[in-house]
PDB file of N, CA and C in Angstrom:
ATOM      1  N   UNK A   1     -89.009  -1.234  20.692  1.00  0.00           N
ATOM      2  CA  UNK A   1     -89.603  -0.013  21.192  1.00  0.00           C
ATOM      3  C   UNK A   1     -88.798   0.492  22.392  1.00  0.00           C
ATOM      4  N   UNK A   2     -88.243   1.923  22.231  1.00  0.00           N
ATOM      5  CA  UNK A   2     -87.802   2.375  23.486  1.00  0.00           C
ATOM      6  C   UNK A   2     -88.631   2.643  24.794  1.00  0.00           C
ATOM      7  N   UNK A   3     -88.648   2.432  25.612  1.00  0.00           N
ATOM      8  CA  UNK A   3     -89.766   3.069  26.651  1.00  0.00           C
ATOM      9  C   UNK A   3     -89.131   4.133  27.334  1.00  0.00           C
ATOM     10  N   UNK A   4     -89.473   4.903  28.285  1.00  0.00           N
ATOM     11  CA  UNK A   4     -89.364   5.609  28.943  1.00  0.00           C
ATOM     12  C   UNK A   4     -89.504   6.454  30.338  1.00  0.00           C
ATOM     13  N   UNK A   5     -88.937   6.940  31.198  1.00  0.00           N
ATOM     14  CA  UNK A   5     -88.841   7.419  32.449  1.00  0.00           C
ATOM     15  C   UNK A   5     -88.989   8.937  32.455  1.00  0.00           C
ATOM     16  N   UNK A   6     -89.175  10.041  31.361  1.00  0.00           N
ATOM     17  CA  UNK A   6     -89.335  11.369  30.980  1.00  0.00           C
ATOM     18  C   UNK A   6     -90.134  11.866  31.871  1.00  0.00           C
ATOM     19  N   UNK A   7     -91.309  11.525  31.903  1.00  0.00           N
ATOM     20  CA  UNK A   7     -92.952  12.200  32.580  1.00  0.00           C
ATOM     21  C   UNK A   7     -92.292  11.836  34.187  1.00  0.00           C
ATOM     22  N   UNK A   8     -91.729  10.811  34.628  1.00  0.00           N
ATOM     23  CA  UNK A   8     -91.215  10.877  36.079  1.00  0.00           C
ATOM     24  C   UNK A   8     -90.159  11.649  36.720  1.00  0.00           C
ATOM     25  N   UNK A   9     -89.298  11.821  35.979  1.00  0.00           N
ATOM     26  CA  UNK A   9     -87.869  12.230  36.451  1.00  0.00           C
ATOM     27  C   UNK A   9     -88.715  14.032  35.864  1.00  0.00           C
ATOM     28  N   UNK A  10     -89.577  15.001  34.920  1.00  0.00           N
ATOM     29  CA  UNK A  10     -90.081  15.665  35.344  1.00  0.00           C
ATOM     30  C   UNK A  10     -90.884  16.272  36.041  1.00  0.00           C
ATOM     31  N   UNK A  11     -91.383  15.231  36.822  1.00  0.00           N
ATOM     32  CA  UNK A  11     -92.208  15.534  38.333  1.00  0.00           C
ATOM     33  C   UNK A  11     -91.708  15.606  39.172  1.00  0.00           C
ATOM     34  N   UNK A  12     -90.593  14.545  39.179  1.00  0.00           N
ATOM     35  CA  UNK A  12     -89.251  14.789  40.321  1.00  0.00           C
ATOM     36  C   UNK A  12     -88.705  16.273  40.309  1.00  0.00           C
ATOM     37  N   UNK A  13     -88.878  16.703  39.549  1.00  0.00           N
ATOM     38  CA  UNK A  13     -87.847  18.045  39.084  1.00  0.00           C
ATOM     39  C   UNK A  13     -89.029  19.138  39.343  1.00  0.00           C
ATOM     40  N   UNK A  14     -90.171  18.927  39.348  1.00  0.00           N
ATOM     41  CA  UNK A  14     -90.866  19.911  39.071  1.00  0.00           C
ATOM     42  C   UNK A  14     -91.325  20.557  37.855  1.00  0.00           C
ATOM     43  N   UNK A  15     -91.057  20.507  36.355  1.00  0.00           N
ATOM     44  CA  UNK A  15     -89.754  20.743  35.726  1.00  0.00           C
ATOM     45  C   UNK A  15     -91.145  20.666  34.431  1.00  0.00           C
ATOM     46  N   UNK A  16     -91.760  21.056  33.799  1.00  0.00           N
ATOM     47  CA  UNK A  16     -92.501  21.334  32.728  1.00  0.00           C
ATOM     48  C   UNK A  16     -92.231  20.450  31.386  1.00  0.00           C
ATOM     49  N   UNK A  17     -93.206  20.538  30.391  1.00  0.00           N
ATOM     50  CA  UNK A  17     -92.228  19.857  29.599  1.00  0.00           C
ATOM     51  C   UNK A  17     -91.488  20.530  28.419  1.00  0.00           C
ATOM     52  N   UNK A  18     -91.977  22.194  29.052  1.00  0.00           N
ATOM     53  CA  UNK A  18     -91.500  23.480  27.691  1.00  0.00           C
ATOM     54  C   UNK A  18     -89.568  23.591  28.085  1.00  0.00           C
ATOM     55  N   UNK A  19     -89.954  23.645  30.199  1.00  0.00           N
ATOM     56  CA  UNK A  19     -88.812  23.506  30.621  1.00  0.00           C
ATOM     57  C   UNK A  19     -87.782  22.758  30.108  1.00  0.00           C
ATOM     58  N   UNK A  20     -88.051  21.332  29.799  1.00  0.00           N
ATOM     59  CA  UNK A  20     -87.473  20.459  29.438  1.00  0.00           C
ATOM     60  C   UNK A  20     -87.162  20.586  27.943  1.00  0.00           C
ATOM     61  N   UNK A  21     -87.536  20.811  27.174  1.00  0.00           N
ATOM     62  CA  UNK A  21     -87.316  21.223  25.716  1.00  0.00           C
ATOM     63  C   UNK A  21     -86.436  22.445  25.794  1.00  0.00           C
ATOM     64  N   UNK A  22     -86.573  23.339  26.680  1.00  0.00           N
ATOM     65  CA  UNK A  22     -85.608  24.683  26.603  1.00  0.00           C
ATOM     66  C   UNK A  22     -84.588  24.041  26.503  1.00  0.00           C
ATOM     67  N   UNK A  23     -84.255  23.430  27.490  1.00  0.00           N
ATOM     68  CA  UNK A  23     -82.857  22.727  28.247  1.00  0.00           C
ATOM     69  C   UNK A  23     -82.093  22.028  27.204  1.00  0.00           C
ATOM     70  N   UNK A  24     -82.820  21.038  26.453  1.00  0.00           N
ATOM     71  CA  UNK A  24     -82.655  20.324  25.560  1.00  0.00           C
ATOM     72  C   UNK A  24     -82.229  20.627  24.106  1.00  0.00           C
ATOM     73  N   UNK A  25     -83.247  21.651  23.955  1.00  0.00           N
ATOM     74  CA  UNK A  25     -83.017  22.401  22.482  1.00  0.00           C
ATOM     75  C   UNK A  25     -83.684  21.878  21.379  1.00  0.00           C
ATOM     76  N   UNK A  26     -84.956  21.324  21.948  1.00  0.00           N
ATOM     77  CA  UNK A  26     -86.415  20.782  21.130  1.00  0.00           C
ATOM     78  C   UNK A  26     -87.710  21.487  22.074  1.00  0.00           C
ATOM     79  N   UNK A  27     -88.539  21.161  20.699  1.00  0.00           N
ATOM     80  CA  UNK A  27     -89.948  21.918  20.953  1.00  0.00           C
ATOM     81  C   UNK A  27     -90.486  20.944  21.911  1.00  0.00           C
ATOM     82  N   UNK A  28     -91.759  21.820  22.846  1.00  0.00           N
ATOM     83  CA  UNK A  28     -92.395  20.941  23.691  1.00  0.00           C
ATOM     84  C   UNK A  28     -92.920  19.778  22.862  1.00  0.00           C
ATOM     85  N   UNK A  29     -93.334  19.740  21.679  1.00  0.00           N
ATOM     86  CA  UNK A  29     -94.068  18.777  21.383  1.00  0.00           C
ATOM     87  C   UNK A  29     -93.687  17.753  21.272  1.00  0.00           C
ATOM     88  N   UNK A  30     -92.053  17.584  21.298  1.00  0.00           N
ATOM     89  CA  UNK A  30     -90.981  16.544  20.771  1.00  0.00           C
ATOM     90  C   UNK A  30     -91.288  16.056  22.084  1.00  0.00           C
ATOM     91  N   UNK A  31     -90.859  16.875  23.660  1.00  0.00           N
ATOM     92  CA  UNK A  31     -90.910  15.670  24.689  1.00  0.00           C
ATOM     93  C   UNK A  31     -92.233  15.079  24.613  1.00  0.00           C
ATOM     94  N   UNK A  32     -93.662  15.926  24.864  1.00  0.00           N
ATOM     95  CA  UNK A  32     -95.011  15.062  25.406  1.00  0.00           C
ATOM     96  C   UNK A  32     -94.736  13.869  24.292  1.00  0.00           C
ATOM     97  N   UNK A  33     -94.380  14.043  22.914  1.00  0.00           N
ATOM     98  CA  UNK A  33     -93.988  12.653  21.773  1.00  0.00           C
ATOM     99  C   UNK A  33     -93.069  11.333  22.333  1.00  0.00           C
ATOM    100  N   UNK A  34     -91.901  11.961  23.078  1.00  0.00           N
ATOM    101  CA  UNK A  34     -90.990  10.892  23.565  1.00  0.00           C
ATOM    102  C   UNK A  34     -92.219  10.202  24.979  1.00  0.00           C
ATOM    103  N   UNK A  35     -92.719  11.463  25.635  1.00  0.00           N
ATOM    104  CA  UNK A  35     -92.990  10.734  26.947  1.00  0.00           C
ATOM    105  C   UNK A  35     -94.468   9.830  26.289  1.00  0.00           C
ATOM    106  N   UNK A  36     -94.938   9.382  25.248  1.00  0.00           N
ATOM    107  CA  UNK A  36     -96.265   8.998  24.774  1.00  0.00           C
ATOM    108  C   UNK A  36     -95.634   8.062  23.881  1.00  0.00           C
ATOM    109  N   UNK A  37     -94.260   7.590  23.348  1.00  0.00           N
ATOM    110  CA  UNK A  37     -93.788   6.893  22.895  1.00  0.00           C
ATOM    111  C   UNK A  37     -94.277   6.901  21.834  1.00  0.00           C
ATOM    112  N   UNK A  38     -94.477   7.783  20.692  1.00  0.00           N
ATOM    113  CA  UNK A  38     -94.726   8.242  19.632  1.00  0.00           C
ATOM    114  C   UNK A  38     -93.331   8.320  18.712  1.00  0.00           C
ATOM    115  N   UNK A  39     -92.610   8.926  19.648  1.00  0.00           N
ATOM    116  CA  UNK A  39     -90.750   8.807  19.088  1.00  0.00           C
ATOM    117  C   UNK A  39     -89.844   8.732  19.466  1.00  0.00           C
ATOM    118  N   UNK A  40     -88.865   7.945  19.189  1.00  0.00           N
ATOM    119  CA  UNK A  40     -87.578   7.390  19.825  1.00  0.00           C
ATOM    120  C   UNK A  40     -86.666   8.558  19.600  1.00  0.00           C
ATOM    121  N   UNK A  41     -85.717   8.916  20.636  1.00  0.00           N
ATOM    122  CA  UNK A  41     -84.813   9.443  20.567  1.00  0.00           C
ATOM    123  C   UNK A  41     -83.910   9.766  19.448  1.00  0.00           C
ATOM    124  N   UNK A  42     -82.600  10.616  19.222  1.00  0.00           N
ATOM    125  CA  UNK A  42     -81.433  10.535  18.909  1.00  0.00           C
ATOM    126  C   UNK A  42     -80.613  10.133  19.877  1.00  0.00           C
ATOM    127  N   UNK A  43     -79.423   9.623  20.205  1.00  0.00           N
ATOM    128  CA  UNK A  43     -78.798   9.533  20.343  1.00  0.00           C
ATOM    129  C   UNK A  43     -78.454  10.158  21.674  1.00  0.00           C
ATOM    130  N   UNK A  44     -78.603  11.913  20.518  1.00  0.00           N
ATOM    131  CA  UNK A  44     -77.385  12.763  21.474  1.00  0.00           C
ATOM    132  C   UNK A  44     -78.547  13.739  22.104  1.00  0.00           C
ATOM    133  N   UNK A  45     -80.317  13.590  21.373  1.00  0.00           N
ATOM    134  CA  UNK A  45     -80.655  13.998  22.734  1.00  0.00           C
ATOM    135  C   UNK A  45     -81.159  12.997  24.123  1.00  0.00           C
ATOM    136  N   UNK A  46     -80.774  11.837  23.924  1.00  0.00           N
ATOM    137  CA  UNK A  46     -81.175  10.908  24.898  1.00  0.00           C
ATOM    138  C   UNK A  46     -80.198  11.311  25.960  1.00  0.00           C
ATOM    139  N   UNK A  47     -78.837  11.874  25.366  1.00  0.00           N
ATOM    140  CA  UNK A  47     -77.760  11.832  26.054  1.00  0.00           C
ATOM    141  C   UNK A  47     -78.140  13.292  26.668  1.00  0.00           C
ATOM    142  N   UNK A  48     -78.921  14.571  26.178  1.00  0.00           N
ATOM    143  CA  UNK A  48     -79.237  15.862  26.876  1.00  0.00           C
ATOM    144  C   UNK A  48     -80.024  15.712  27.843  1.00  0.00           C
ATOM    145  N   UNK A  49     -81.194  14.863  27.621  1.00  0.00           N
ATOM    146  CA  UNK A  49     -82.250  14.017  28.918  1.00  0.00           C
ATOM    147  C   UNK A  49     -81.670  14.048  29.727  1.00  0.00           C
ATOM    148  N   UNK A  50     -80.970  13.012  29.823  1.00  0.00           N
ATOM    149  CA  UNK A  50     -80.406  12.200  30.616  1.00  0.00           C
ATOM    150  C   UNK A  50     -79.410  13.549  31.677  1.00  0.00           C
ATOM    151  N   UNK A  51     -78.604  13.973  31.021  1.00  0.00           N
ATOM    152  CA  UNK A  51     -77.484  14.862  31.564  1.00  0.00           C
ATOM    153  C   UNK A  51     -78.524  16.307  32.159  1.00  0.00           C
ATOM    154  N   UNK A  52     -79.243  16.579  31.798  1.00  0.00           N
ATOM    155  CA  UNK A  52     -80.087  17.441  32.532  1.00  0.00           C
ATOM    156  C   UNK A  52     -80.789  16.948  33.938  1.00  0.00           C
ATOM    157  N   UNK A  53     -81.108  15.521  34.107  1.00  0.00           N
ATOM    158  CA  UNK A  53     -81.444  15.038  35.286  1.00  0.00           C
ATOM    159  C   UNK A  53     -79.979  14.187  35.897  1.00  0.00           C
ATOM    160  N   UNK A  54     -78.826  14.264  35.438  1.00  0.00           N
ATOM    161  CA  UNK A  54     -77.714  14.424  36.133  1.00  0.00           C
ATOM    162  C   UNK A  54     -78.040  12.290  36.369  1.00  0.00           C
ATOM    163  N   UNK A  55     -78.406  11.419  35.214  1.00  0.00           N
ATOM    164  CA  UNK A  55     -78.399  10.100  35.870  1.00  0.00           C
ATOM    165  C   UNK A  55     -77.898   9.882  34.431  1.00  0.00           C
ATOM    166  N   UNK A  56     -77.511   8.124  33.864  1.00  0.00           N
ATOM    167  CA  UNK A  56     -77.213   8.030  32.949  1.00  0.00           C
ATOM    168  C   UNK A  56     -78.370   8.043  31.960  1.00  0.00           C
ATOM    169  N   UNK A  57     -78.177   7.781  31.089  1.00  0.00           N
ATOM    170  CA  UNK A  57     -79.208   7.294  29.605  1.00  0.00           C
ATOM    171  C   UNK A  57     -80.215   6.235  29.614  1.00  0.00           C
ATOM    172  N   UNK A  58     -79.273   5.120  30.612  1.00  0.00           N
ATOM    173  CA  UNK A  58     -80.116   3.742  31.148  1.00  0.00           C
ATOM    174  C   UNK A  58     -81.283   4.037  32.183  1.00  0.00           C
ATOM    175  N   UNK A  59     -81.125   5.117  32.988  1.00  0.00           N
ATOM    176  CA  UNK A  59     -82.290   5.133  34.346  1.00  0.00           C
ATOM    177  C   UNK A  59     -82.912   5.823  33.697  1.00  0.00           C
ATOM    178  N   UNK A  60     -83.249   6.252  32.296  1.00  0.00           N
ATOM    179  CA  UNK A  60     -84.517   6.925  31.843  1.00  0.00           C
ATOM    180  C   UNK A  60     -85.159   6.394  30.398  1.00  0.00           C
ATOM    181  N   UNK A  61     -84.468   5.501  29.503  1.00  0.00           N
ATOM    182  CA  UNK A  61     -84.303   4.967  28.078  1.00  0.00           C
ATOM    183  C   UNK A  61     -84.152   3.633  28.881  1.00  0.00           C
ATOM    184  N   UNK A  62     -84.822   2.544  28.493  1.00  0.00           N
ATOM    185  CA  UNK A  62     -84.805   1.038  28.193  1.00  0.00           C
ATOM    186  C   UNK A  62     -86.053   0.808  26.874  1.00  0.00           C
ATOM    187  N   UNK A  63     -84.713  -0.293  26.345  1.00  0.00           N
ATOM    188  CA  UNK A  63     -85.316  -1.378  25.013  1.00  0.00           C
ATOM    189  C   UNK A  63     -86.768  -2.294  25.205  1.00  0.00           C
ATOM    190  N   UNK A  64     -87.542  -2.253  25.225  1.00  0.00           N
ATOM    191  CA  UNK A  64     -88.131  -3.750  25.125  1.00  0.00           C
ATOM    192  C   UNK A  64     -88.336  -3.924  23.798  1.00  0.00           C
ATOM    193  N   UNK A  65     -88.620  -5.590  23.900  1.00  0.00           N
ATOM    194  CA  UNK A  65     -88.187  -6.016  22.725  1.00  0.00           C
ATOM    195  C   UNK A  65     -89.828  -6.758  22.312  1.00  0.00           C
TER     196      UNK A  65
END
């Protein structure tokens, strides 16, 4: 299961979660899904997350096992 840092790093920001889907280029419903761990990423939008809050992939995406 991936977990996640989404719902924090958009409070840090101020930052909505429609905001965050604009940015991204997914519907709001996809983030409240990632931040409720309903669904794991791609790849390359873990990598848009991530690069929109300017940290790597790791300070917002970890594995547990």
């Amino acid at each position: 299961m991936i977990q996640n840092r989404i719902k924090e790093y958009r409070a840090r920001h101020n930052m909505t979660q429609g905001e965050l889907a604009d940015l991204v280029g997914v519907r709001r419903e996809t983030i409240g899904n990632l931040e409720k761990g309903r669904y794991n990423p791609s790849l390359v939008l873990a990598w848009r997350i991530a690069a929109v809050f300017q940290v790597t992939i790791e300070e917002i995406f970890t594995v547990e096992a």
